[in-house]
Protein backbone atom coordinates (compact mmCIF):
# COMPACT_ATOMS: atom_id res chain seq x y z
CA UNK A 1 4.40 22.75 -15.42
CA UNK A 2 4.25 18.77 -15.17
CA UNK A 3 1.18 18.06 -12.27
CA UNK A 4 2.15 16.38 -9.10
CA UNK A 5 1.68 12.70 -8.72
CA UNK A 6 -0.69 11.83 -5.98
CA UNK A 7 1.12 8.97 -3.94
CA UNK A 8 -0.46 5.97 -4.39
CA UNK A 9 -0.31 1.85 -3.74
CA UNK A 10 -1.45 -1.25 -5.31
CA UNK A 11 -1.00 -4.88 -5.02
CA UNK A 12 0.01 -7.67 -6.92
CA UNK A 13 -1.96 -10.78 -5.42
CA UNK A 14 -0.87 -13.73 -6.30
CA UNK A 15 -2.20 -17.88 -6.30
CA UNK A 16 -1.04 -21.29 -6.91
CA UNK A 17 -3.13 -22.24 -9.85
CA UNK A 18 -5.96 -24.97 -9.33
CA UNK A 19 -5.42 -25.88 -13.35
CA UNK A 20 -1.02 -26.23 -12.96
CA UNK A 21 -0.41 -27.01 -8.84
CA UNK A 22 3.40 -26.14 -10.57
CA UNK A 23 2.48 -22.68 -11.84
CA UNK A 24 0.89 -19.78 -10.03
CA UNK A 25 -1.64 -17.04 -11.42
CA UNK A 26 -2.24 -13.60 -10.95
CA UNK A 27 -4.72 -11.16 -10.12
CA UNK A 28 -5.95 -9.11 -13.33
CA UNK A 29 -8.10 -6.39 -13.42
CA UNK A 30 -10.19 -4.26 -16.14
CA UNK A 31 -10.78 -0.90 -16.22
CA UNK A 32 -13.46 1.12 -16.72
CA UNK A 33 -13.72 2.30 -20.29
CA UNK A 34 -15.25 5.54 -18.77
CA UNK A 35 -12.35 5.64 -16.44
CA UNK A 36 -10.24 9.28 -16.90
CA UNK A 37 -6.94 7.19 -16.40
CA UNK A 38 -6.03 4.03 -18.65
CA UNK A 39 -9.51 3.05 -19.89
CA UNK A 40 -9.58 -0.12 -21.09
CA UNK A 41 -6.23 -1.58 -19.48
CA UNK A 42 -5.23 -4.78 -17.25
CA UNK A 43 -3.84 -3.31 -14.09
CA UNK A 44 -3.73 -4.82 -10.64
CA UNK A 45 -5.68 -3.48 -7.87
CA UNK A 46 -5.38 0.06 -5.99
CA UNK A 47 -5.54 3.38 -5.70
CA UNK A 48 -4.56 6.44 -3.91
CA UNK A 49 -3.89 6.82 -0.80
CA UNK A 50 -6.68 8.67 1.83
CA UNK A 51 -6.43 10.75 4.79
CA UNK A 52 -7.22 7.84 7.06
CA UNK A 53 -4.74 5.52 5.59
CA UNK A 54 -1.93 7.64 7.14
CA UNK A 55 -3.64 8.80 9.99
CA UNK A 56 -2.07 7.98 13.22
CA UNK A 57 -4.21 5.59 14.97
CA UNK A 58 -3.84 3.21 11.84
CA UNK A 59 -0.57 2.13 13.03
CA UNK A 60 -2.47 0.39 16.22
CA UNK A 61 -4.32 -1.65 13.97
CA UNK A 62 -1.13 -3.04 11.73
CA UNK A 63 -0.04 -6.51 12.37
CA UNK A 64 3.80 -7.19 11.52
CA UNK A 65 4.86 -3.39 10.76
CA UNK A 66 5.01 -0.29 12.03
CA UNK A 67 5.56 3.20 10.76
CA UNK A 68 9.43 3.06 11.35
CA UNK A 69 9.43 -0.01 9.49
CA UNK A 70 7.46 0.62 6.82
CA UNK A 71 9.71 3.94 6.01
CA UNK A 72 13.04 1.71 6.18
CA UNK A 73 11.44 -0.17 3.65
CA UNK A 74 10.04 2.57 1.57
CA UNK A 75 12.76 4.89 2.15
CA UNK A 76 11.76 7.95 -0.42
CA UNK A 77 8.59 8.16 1.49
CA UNK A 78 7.52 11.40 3.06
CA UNK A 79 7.21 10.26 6.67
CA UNK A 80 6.72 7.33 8.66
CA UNK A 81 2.87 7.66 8.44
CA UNK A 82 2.47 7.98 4.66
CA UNK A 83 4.66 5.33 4.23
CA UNK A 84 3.12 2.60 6.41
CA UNK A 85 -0.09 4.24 4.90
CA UNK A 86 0.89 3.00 1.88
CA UNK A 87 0.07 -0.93 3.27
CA UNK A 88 -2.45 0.50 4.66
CA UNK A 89 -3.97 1.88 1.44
CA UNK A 90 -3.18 -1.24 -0.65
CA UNK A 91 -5.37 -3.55 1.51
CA UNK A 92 -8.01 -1.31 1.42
CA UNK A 93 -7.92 -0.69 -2.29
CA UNK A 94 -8.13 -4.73 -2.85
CA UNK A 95 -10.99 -4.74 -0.56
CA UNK A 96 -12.94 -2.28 -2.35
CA UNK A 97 -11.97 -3.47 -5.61
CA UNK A 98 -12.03 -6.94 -5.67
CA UNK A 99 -13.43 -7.89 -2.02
CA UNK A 100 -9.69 -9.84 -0.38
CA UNK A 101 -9.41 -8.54 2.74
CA UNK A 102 -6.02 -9.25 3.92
CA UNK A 103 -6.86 -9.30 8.14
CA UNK A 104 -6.20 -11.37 11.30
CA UNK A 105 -8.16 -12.10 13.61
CA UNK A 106 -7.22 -11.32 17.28
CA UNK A 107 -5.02 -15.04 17.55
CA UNK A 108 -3.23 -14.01 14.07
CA UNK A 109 -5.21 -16.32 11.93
CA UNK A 110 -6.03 -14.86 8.60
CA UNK A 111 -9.74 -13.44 7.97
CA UNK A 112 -11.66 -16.17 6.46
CA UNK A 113 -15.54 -15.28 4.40
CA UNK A 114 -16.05 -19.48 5.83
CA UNK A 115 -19.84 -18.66 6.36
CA UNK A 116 -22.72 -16.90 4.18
CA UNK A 117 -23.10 -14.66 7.12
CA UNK A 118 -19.80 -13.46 7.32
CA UNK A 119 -20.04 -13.15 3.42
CA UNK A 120 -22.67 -11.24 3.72
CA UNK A 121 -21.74 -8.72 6.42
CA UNK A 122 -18.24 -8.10 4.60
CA UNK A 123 -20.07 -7.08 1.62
CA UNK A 124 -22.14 -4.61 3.32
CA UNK A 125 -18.88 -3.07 4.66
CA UNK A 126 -17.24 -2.92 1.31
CA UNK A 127 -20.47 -1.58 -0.26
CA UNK A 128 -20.00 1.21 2.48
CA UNK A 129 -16.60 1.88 1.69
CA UNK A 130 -17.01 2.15 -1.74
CA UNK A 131 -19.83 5.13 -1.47
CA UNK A 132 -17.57 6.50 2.08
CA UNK A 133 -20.29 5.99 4.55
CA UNK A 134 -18.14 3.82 6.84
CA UNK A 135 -14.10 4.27 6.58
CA UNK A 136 -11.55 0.94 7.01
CA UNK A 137 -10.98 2.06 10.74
CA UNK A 138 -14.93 1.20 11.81
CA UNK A 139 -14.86 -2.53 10.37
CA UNK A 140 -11.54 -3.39 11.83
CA UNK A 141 -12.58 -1.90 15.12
CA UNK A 142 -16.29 -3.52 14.73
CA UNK A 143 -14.59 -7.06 13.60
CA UNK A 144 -11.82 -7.22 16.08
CA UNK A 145 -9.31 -7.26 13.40
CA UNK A 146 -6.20 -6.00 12.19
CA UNK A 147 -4.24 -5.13 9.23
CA UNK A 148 -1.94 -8.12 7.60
CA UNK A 149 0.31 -5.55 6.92
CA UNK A 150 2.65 -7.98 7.08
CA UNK A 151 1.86 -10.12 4.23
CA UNK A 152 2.89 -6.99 1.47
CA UNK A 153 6.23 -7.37 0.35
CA UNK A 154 7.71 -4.31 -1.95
CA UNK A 155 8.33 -4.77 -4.92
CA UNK A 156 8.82 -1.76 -6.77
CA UNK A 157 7.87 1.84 -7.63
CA UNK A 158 6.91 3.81 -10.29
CA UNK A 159 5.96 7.45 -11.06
CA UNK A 160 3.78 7.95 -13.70
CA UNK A 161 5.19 10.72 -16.80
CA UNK A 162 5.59 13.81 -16.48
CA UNK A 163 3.95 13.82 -20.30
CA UNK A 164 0.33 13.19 -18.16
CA UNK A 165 -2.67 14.92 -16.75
CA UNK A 166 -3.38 12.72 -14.47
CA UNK A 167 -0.19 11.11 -12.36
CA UNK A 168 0.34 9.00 -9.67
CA UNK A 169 3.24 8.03 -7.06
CA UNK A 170 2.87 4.61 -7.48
CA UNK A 171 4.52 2.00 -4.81
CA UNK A 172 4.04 -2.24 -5.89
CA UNK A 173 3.46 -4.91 -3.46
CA UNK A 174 3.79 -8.72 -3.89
CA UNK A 175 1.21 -10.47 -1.50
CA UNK A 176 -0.32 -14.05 -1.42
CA UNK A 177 -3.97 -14.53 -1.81
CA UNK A 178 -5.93 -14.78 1.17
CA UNK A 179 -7.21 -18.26 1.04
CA UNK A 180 -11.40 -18.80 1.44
CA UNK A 181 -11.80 -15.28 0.15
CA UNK A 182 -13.09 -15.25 -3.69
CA UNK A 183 -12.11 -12.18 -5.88
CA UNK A 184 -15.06 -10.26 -7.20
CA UNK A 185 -14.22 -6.88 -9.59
CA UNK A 186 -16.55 -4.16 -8.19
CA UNK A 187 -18.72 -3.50 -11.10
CA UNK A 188 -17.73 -0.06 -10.82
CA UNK A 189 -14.03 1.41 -11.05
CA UNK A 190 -13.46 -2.24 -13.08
CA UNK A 191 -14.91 -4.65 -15.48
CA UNK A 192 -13.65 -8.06 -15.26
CA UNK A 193 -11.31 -9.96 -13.36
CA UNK A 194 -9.34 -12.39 -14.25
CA UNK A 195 -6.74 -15.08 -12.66
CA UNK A 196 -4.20 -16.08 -14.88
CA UNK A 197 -0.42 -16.78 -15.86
CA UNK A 198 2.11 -14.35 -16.24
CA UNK A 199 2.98 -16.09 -19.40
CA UNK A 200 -0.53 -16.28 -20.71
CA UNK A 201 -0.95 -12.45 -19.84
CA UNK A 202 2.19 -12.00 -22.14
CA UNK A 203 0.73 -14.32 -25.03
CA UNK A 204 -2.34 -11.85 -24.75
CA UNK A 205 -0.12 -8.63 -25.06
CA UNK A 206 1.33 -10.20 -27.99
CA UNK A 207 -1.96 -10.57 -29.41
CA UNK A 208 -3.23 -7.15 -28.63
CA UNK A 209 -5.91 -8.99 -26.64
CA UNK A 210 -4.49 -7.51 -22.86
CA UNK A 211 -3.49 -4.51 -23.09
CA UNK A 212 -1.19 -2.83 -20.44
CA UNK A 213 0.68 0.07 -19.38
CA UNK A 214 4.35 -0.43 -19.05
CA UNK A 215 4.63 -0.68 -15.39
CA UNK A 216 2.48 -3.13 -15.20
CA UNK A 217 4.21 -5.27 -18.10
CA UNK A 218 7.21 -4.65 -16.87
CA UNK A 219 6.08 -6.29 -13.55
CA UNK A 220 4.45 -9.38 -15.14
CA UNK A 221 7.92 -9.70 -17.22
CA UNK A 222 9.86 -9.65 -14.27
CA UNK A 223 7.25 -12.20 -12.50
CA UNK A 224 7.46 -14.59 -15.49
CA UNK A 225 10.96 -15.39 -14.59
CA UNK A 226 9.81 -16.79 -11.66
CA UNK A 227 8.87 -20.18 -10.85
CA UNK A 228 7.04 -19.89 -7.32
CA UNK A 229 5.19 -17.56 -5.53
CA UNK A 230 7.68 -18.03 -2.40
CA UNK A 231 10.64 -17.23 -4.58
CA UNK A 232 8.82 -14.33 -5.50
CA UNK A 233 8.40 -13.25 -2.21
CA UNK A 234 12.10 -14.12 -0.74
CA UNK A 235 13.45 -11.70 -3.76
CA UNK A 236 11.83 -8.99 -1.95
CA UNK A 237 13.82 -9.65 1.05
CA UNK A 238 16.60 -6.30 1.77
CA UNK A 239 15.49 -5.60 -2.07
CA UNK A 240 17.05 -2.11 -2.88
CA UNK A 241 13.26 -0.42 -4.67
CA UNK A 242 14.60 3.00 -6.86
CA UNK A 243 11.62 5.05 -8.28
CA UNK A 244 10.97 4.44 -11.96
CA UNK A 245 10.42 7.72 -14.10
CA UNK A 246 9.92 6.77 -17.34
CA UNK A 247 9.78 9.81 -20.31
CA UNK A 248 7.06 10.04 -22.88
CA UNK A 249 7.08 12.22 -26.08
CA UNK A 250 4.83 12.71 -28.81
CA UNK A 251 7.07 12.15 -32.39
CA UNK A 252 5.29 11.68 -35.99
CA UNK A 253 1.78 10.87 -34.20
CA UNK A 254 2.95 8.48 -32.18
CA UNK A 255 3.60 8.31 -28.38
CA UNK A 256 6.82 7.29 -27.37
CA UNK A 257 7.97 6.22 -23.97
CA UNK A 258 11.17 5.69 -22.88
CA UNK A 259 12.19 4.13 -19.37
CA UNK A 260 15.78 4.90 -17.71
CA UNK A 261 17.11 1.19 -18.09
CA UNK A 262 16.86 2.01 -22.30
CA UNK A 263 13.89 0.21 -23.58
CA UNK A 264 11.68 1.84 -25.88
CA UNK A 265 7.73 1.31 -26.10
CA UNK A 266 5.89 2.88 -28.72
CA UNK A 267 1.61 3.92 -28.38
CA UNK A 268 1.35 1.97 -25.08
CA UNK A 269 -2.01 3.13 -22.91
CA UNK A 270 -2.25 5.62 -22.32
CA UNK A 271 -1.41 7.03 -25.70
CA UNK A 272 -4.57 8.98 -25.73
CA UNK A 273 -3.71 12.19 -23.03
């Protein structure tokens, strides 16, 4: 009997590039060789969804969406809560992962780490949220901030095979890069981090050099064909998002997976279950 994915979010951040002002960059990380799902693989930031990220009182401290909104977008969703937990769980996965926090402040301007003090306080929190002795709830409440909920856009949604131990109900957002916040990987869950093109990322795969599970090249194909982060965005706009299921098989000692549009990938991570 194929296990039951564990829903789950994770966020595609995005930047103009300081190299190309005419080409934007995005967000790569590493995982954990150690890790029990894709070791070793470029993957953007998240995880799966907690308790708290669905718990009612979250949807107080959500700027720009709501739980009726959020399940008109994702429409497969369970309920209302889970699926404005979803945002909910994305910005907190990119916090603990790679230190954005995507907030406002109490007049709607974006949280800023503009001073070593507030640097240093907001990696105390994430420290804490990593080992669970404070939850996302506390800092918001403690900071006077709330959720950019609004700046996630969906993008897509995949479920991982049925072929897999470990599986995960996997919903993609687009969002912009908070600006005065630097990325840093956590040391932990992840590697390295890395900003760079969707076309370079591609070169690498080419190379064998960045390797990637097929939802995750599939996304940085689909990005390559874009020329702006805002056109990225404005796709997203009344975008109809179908869950992908693709099918993986075993055949002469190689893994074989096979996604509903009719591509084919062959010994793609994971191809070690």
């Amino acid at each position: 009997m194929a296990v039951k994915p564990k829903d789950a979010a994770t966020v595609i951040i995005l930047r103009q590039s300081p190299r190309d002002p005419g080409d934007f960059e995005v967000l790569m990380v590493l995982r954990h060789m150690d890790s029990k799902f894709v070791p070793g693989s470029y993957v953007f930031p998240g995880g799966c969804l907690d308790q708290g990220d669905y718990s009612p009182d979250m949807e107080s401290l959500c700027t720009g969406m709501d739980a009726k909104k959020a399940q008109a977008i994702l429409h497969d969703m369970s309920s209302p809560e889970k699926a404005l937990g979803a945002s909910v769980a994305g910005i907190r996965e990119t916090f603990e992962e790679v230190g954005l926090l995507m907030a406002y402040h109490g007049d709607k301007t974006l949280m800023s780490f503009d001073s070593e003090d507030v640097r240093n306080r907001f990696r105390s929190y994430r420290k804490k949220l990593q080992t669970g002795e404070i939850t996302l709830k506390t800092v918001l409440l403690t900071e006077g901030l709330t959720l950019a909920a609004d700046r996630l856009h969906y993008f897509s949604h995949w479920i991982t095979p049925e072929f897999l131990p470990h599986r995960y109900d996997v919903r993609f957002f687009i969002a912009e890069a908070p600006a005065n916040q630097e990325a840093l990987h956590d040391g932990i869950e992840l590697t390295r981090h890395v900003w760079i093109t969707p076309k370079k990322i591609l070169e690498g795969f080419r190379r064998k050099e960045f390797d990637m599970v097929v939802p995750t090249l599939v996304t940085i194909e689909e990005l390559s064909h874009y020329k702006t982060i805002q056109k990225i965005i404005a796709s997203t706009e009344n975008k109809k998002v179908n869950s992908i299921l693709t099918v993986m098989i075993e055949e002469g000692g190689e893994i074989i997976e096979c996604s509903p549009d009719g591509r084919v990938f062959k010994n793609m991570p994971p191809s070690v279950v």
